[in-house]
Protein backbone atom coordinates (compact mmCIF):
# COMPACT_ATOMS: atom_id res chain seq x y z
CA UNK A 1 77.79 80.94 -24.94
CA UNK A 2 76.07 79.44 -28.01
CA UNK A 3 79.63 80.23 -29.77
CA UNK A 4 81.55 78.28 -27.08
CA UNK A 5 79.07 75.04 -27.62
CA UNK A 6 79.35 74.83 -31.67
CA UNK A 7 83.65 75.34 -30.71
CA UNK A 8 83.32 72.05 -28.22
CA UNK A 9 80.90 70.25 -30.26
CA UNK A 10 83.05 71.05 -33.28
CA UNK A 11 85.61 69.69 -31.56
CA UNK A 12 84.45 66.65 -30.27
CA UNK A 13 83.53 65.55 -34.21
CA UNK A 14 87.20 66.41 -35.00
CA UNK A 15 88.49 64.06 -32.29
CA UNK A 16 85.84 61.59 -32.54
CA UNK A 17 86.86 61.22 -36.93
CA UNK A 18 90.73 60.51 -35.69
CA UNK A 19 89.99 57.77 -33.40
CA UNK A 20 90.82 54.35 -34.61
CA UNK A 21 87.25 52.40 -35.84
CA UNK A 22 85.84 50.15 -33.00
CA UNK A 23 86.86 46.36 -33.24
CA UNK A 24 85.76 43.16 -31.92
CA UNK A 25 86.87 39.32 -31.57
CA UNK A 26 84.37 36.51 -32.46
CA UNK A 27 84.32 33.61 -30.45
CA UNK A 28 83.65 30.86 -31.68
CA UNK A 29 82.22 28.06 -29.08
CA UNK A 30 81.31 24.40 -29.82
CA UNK A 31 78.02 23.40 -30.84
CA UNK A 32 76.57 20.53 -28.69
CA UNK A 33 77.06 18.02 -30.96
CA UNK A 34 77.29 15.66 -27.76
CA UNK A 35 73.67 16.06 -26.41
CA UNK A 36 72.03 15.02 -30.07
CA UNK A 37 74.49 12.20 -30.72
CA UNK A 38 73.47 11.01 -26.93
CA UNK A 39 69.71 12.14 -28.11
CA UNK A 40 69.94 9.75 -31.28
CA UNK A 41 71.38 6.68 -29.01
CA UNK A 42 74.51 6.48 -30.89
CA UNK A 43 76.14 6.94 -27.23
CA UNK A 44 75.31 5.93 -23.87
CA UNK A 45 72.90 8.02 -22.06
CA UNK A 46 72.71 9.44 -18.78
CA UNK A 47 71.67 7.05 -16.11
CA UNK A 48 72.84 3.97 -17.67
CA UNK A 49 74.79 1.51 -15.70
CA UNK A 50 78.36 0.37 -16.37
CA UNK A 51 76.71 -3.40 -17.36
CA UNK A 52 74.31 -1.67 -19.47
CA UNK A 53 76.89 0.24 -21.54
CA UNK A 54 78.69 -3.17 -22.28
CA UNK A 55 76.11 -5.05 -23.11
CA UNK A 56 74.80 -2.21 -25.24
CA UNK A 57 77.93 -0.54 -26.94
CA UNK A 58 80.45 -3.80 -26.27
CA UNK A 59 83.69 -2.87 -24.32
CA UNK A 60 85.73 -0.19 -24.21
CA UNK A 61 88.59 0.50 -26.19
CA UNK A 62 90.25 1.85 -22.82
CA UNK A 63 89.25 2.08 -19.29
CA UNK A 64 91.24 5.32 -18.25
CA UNK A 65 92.45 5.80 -14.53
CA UNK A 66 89.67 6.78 -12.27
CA UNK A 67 89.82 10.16 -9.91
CA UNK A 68 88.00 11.26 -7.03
CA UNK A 69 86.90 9.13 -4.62
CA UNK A 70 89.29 10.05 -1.78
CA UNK A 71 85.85 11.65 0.47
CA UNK A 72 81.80 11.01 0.18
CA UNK A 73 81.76 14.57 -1.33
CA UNK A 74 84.11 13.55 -4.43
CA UNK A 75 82.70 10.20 -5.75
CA UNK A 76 85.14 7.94 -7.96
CA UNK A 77 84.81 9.53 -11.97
CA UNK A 78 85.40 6.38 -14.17
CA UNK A 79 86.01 7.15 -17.84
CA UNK A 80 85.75 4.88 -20.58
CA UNK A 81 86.95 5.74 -24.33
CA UNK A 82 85.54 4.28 -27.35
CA UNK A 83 85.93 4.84 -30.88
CA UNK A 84 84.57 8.93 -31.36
CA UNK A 85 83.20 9.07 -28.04
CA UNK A 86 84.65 9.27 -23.93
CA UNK A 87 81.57 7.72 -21.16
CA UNK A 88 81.61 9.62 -17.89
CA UNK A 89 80.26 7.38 -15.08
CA UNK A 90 80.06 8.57 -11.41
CA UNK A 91 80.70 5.88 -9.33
CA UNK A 92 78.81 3.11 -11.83
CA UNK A 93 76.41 5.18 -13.90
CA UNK A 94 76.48 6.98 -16.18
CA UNK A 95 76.89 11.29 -16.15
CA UNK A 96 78.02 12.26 -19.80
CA UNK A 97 79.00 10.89 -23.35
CA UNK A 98 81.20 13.64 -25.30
CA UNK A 99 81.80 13.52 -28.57
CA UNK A 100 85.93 13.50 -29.71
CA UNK A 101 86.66 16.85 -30.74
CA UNK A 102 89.13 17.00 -34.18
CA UNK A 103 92.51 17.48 -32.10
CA UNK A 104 91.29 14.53 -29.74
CA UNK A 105 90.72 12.06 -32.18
CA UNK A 106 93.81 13.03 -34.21
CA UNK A 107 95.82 11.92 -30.64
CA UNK A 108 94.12 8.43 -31.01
């Protein structure tokens, strides 16, 4: 018995040294750069009115088409881009500022 445990245990080594060495992929995610820029007020903050953000930051450099709105359960999304930085309102206030990532501002 004890010879038939060191043979399967011997040869569970021996398989285990001939298997290929366990790999994994990083994954690299994106810091939020967009809450401490919105922390430092260098973009509009959430709760803000549309008035407020144009008396504050000056106008947009484009008012992009708005979605939603077609029921009370999807309210109208407005976005507004400006130089480094897209404004989020829902209906009139603001929801989020985001930061331009690289490959975004290289489209501009």
């Amino acid at each position: 018995m004890f010879m038939k445990f060191i043979l399967v245990a011997a040869s569970a080594l021996a398989s285990a040294a001939l298997l290929p060495a366990a790999q994994a992929d990083v994954l690299a995610t994106p810091t939020k750069k967009s809450h401490r820029a919105a922390d430092n007020g260098n973009v509009p903050s959430r709760g803000m009115s549309m008035a407020q953000v144009e008396q504050r930051f000056g106008a947009p450099l484009e008012k992009l088409p708005s979605a939603g709105g077609d029921t009370a359960r999807h309210p109208v999304i407005h976005r507004w881009r400006y130089r480094g930085y897209t404004v989020y309102f829902e209906r009139s206030h603001v929801i989020h500022s985001v930061l331009d990532t690289a490959a975004t501002a290289a489209k501009s």
